[in-house]
Protein backbone atom coordinates (compact mmCIF):
# COMPACT_ATOMS: atom_id res chain seq x y z
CA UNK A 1 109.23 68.66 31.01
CA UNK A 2 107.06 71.32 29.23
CA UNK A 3 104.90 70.68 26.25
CA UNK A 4 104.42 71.44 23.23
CA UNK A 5 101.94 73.54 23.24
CA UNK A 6 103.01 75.28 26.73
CA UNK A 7 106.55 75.76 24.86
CA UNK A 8 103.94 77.70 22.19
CA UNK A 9 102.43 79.83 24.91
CA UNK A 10 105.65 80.95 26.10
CA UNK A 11 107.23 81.89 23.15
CA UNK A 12 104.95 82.96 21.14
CA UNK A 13 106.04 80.84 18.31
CA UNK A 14 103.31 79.73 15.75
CA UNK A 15 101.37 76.59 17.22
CA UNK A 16 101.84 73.07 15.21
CA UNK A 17 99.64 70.68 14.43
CA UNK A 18 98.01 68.23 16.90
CA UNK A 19 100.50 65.74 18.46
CA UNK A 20 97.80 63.55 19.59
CA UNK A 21 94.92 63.17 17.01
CA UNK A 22 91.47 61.91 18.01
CA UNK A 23 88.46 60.55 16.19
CA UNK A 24 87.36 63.35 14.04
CA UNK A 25 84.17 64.62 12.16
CA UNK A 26 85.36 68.66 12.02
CA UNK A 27 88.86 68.42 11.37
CA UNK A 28 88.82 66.80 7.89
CA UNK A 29 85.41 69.09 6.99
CA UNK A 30 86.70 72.42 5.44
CA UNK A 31 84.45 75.51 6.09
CA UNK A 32 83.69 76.63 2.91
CA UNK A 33 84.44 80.22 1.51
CA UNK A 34 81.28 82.44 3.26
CA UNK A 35 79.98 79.84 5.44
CA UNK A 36 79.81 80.80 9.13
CA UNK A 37 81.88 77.68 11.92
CA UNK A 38 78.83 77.85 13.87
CA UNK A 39 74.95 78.51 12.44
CA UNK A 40 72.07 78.33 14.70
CA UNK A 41 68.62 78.72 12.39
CA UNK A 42 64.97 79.16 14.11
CA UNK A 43 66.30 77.35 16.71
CA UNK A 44 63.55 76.29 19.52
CA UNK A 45 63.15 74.80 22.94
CA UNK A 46 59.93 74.01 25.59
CA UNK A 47 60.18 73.04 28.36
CA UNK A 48 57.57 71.42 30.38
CA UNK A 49 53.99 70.76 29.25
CA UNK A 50 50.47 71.49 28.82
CA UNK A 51 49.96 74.60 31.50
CA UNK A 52 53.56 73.95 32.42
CA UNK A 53 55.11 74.57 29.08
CA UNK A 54 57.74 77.03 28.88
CA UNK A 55 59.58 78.41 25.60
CA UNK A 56 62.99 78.97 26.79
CA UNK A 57 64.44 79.13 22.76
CA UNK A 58 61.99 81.26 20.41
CA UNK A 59 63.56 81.09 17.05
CA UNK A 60 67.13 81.65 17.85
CA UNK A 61 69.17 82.75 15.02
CA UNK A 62 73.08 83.04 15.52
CA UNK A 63 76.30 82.60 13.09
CA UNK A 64 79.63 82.57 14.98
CA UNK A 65 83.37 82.59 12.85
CA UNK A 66 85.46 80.62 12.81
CA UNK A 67 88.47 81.79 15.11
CA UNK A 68 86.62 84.15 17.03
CA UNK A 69 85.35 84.35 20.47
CA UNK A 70 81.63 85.38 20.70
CA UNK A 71 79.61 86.04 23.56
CA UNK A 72 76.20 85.51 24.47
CA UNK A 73 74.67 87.80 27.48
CA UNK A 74 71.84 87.82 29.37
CA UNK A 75 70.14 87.71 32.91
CA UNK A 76 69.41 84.12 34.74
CA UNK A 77 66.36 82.70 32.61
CA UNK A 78 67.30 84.09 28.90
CA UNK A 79 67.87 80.84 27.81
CA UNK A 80 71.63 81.07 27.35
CA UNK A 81 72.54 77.68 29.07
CA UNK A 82 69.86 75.61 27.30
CA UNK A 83 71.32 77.43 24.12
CA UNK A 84 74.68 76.18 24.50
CA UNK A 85 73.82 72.97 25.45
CA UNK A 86 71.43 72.48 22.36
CA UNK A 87 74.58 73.19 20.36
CA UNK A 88 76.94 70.13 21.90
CA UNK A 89 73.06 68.19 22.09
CA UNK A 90 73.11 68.08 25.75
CA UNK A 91 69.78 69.35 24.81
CA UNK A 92 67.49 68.33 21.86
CA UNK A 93 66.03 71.62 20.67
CA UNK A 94 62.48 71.17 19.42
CA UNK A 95 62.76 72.61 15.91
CA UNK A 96 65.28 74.49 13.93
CA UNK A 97 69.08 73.87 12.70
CA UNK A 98 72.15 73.83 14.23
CA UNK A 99 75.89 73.25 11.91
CA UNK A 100 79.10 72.86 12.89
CA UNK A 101 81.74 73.22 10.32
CA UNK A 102 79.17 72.44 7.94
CA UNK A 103 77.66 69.32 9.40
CA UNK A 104 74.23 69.35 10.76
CA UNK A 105 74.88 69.03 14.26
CA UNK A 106 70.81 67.54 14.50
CA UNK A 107 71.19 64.57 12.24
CA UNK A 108 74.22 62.83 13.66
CA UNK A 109 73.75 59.67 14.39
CA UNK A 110 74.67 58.16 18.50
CA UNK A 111 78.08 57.13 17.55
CA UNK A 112 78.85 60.84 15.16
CA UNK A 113 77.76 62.77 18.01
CA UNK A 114 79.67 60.83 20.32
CA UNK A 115 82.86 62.05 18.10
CA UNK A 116 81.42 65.46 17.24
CA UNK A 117 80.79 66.23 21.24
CA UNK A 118 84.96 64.98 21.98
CA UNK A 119 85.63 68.07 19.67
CA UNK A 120 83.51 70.26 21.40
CA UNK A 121 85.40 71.36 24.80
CA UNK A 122 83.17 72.47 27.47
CA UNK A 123 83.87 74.89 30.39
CA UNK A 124 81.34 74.67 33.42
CA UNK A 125 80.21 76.37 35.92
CA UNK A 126 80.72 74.61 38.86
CA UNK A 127 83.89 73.14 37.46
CA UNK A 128 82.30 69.64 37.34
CA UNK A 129 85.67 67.49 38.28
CA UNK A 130 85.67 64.07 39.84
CA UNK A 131 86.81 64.56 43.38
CA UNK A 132 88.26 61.22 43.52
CA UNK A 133 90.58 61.87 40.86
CA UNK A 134 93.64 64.52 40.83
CA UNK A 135 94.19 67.45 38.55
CA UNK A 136 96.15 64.78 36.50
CA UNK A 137 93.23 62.09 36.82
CA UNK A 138 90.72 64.62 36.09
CA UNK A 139 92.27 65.52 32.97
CA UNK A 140 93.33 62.71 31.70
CA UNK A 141 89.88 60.78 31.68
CA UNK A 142 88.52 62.14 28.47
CA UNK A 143 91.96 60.55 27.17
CA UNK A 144 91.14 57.34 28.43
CA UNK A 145 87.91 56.89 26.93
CA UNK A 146 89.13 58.01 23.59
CA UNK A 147 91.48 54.99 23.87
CA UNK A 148 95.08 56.48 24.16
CA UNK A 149 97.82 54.43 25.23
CA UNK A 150 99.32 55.62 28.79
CA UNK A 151 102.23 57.23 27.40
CA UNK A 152 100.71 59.51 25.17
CA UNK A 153 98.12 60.24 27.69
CA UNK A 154 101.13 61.13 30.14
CA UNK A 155 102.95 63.34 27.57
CA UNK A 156 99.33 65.38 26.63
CA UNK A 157 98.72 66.02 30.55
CA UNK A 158 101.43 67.18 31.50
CA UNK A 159 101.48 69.62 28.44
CA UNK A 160 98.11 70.68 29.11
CA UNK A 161 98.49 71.50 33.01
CA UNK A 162 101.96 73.05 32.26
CA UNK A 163 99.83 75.58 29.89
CA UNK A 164 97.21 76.21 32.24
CA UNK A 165 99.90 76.69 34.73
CA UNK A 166 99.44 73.90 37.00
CA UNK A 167 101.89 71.43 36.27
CA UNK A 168 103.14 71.70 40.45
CA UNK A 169 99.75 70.35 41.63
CA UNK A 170 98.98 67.57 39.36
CA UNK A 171 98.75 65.09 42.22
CA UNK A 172 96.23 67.44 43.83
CA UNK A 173 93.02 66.90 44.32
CA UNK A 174 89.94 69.35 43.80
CA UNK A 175 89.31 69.92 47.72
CA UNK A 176 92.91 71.15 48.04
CA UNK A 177 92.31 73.36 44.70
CA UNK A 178 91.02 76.72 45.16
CA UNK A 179 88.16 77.88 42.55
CA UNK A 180 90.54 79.54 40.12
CA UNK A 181 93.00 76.39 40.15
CA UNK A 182 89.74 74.24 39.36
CA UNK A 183 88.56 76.00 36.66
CA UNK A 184 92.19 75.82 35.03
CA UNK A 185 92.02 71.89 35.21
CA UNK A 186 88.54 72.11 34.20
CA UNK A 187 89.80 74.18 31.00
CA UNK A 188 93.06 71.70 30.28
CA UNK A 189 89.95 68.69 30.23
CA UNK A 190 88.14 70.51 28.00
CA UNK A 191 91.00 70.92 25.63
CA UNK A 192 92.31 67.06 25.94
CA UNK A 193 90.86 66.08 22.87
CA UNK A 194 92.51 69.21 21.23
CA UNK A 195 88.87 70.67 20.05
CA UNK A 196 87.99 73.48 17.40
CA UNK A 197 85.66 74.31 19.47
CA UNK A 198 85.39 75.39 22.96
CA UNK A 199 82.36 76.40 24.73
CA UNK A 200 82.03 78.10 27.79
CA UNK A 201 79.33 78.01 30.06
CA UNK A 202 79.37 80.91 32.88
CA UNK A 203 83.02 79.74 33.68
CA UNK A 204 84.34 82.79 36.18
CA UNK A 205 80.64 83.24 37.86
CA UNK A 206 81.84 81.18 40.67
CA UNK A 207 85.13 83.06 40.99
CA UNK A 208 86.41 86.44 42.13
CA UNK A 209 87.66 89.36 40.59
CA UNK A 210 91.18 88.18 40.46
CA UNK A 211 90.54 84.81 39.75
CA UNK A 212 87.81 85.78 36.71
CA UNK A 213 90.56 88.22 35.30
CA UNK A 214 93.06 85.63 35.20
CA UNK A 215 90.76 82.68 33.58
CA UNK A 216 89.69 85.39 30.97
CA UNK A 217 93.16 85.99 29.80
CA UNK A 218 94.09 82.38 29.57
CA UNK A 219 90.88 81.58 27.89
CA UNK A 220 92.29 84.22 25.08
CA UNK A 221 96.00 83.19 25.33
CA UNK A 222 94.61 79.53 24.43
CA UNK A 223 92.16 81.19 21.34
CA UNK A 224 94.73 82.63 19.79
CA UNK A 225 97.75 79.96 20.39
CA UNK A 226 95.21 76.97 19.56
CA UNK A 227 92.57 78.77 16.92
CA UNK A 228 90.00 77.82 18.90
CA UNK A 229 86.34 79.33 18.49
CA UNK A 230 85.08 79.88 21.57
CA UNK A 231 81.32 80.53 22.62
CA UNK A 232 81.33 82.49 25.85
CA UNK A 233 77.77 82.23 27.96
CA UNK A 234 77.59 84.93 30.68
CA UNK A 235 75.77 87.67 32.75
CA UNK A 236 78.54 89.83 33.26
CA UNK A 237 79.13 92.82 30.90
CA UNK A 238 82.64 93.09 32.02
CA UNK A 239 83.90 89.41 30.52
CA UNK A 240 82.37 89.93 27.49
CA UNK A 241 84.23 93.54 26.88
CA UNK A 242 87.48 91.80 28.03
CA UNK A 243 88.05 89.02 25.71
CA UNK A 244 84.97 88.77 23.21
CA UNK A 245 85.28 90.11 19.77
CA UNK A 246 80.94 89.62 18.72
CA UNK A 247 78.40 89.70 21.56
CA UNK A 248 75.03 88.63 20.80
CA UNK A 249 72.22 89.84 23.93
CA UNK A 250 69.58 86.97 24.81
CA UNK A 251 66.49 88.32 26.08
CA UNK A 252 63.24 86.33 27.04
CA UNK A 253 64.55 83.17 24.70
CA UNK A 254 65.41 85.84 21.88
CA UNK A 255 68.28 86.91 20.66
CA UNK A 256 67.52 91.38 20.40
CA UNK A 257 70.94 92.60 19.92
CA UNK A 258 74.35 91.62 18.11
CA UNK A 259 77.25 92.97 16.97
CA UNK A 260 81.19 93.67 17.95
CA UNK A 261 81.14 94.28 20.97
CA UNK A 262 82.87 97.93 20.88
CA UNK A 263 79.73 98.78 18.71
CA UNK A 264 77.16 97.31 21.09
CA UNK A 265 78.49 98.54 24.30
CA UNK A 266 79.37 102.06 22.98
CA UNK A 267 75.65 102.35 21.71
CA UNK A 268 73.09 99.92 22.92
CA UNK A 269 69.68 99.67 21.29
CA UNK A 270 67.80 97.39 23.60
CA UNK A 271 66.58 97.99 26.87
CA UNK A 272 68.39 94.93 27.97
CA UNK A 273 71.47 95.75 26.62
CA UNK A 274 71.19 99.32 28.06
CA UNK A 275 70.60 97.76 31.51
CA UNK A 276 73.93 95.58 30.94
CA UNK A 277 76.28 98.57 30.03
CA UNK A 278 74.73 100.81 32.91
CA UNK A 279 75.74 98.05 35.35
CA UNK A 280 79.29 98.59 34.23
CA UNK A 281 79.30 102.28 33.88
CA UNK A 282 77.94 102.26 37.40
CA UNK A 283 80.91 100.47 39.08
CA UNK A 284 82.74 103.49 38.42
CA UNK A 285 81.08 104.78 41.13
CA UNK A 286 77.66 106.91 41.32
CA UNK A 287 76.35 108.70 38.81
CA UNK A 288 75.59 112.36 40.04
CA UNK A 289 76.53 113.19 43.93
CA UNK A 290 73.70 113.41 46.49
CA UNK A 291 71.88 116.48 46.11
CA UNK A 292 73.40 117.95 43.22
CA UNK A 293 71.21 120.99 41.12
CA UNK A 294 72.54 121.30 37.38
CA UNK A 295 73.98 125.07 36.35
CA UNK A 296 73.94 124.32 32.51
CA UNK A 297 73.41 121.53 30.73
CA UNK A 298 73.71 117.74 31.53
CA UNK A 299 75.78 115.76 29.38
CA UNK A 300 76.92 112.07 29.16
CA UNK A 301 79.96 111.41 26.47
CA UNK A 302 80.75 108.07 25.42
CA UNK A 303 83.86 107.88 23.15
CA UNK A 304 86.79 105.70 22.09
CA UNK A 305 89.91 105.26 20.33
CA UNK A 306 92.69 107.81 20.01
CA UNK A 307 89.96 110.55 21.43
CA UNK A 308 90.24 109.40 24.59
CA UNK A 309 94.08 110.85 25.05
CA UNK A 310 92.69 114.35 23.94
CA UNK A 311 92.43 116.91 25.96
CA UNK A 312 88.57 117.54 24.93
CA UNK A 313 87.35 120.14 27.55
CA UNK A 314 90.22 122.30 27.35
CA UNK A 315 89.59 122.31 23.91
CA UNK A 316 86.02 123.06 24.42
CA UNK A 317 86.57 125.83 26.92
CA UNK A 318 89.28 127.52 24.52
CA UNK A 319 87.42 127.11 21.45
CA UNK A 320 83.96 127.39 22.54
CA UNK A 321 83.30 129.07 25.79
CA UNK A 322 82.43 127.04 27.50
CA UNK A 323 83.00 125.67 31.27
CA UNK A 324 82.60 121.85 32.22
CA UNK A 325 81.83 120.54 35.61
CA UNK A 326 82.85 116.93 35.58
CA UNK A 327 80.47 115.09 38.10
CA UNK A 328 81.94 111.30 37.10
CA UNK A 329 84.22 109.57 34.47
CA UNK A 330 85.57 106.26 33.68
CA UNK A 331 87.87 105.14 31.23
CA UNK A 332 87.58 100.82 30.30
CA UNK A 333 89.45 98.85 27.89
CA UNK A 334 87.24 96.79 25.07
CA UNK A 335 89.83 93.63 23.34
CA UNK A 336 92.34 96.62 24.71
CA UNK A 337 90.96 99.28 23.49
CA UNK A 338 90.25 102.49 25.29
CA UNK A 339 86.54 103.15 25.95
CA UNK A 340 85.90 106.69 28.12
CA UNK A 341 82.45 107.76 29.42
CA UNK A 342 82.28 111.04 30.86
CA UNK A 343 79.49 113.08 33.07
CA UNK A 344 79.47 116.86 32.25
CA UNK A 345 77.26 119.63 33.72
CA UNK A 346 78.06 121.57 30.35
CA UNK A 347 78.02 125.71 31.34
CA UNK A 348 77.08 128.52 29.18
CA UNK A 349 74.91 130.86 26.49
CA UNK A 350 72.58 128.02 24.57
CA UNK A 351 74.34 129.26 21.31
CA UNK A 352 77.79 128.30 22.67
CA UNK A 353 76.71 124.88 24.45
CA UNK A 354 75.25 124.01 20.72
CA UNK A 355 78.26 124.76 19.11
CA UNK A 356 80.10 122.49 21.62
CA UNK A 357 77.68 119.59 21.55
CA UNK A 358 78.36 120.00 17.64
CA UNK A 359 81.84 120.15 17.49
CA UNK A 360 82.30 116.77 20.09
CA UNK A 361 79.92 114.75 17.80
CA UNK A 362 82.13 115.93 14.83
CA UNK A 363 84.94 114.19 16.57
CA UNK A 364 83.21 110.64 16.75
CA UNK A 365 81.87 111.38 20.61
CA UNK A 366 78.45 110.26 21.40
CA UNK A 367 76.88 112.80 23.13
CA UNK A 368 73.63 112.03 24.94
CA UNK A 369 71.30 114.82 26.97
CA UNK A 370 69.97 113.68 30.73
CA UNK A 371 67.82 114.83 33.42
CA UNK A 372 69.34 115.44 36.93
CA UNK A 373 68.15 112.57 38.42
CA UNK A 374 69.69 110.21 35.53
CA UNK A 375 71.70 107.43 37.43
């Protein structure tokens, strides 16, 4: 029999309060009026020692909503698993601050953070399930230690698996699983203890395409049933533009870039960021064909919103006189919303071509100038 919350998912109805409360430090703390869920302050971490030290954290500051799902990116090294694991105190961070709903995540005491960590799901990696316990077993343990009685544990379970759509193999164990159907039991554990919180620690990098996509939209199906916050960990452009609302870039143990993520990916600042939105304007395919010699002017237009359904180079041939040679173009989605980039060898008298480049950027499109051999 479905769930509760499953019966949510399905219908869309309005989510109810937790069936099956556990020992709580968040839930009875209010956030108070301009005070961020999640603060990170000059937050550092070493590593190592003497000519072995390592700063992996160099005064990380972060504030995260509550309600939202924020992303941190960056390449293997930046620091972003150390990061999230300094925030459940997997990790003790060196110096710095770290609060949770208001409560100073650094000074709990062994049996507070013992609470504070059952309302903090987590989402790993490498899935991290008992193999000699099913889907039901695996979920069900955190349930056990909190001290529920069997029937209640029974009744959450099979809710939980029923909303990550696994109720048929919860007598299956992870070797007969594929990666996908792991990850979803690994997701229903981390939401036993019905959390606030859910962090997320490169959860699709072990997964395909298919498999990524559909663990993305469940992981925002769940955010917006449950209000969860979610902290995403990745180095994949692509999940953060398909279900984050911030993104925050980690760079060397620093954090060099935040913002929405519509903002950052439609005009990155940092080289690293740059190099993160190239990779996914490049899996459109190459840049400029083999071989190609300009005839005008080369032109790359990034642009979103209700722009993208115009019909912008007829307009700019009509209006301006000019011709466009389109040498590649792409059109994503960021939290659903249309994102274009376009590739134009731009032809005609420098007077005209000015009045063109003037008349996209009037329209909200970023236009940027490149060399031929711009990839």
């Amino acid at each position: 029999m479905p769930g509760l919350i499953s019966q949510t998912l399905k219908a869309g109805e309005r989510c109810q309060e937790p069936r099956f409360p556990a020992l709580s430090i968040f839930r009875a703390r209010k956030v108070e009026s301009g005070m961020s869920f999640i603060t990170v302050e000059s937050l550092t971490k070493v590593f190592g020692s003497g000519s072995e030290r390592q700063r992996v954290l160099k005064g990380i500051d972060l504030s995260i909503e509550e309600g939202e799902i924020f992303g941190v990116i960056g390449v293997s090294g930046a620091g972003k698993s150390t990061l999230i694991r300094c925030i459940n105190r997997l990790e003790a961070p060196d110096s710095g601050r770290i609060t949770v709903a208001g409560r100073d995540i650094l000074s709990l005491r062994e049996n507070d953070l013992r609470k504070a960590r059952m309302e903090m799901g987590m989402i790993f990696q490498s899935f991290n399930l008992l193999s000699s316990r099913t889907a039901y077993g695996n979920v069900a343990f955190p349930l056990e230690v909190a001290g529920l009685p069997k029937p209640k544990i029974r009744e959450r379970v099979m809710s939980l698996l029923d909303m990550v759509g696994l109720a048929d193999k919860a007598d299956s164990h992870p070797s007969k699983l594929s990666g996908g159907q792991m990850q979803r039991v690994g997701i229903a554990r981390a939401l036993a203890n019905e959390p606030k919180l859910l962090l997320s620690d490169e959860a699709t990098s072990s997964l395909d395409p298919q498999s990524t996509q559909g663990i993305l939209e469940l992981i925002a199906r769940l955010q917006k049933a449950l209000k969860l916050t979610v902290l995403l960990i990745t180095h994949e452009m692509k999940v953060i533009t398909g279900i984050c609302d911030r993104v925050a870039v980690l760079d060397q143990g620093r954090i060099v870039e935040e913002g929405r993520v519509l903002d950052v990916f439609t005009d990155p600042k940092e080289p690293a960021t740059k190099g993160f939105v190239e990779e996914v304007l490049k899996s459109g395919g190459p840049m400029l064909p083999d071989g190609y010699k300009p005839k005008g002017r080369m032109l790359r237009l990034r642009f979103q919103g209700e722009v993208v359904s115009e019909p912008l180079l007829s307009d700019l041939a009509a209006l301006h006189s000019v011709k466009a040679v389109i040498l590649q173009a792409q059109v994503d989605r960021i939290k659903g919303e249309p994102f274009a980039t376009m590739l134009l060898d731009l032809i005609g008298e420098p007077r005209d071509l000015g009045s063109a480049t003037d008349y996209l950027t009037g329209l909200g499109v970023r236009v940027e100038g490149i060399t031929a051999h711009a990839s």
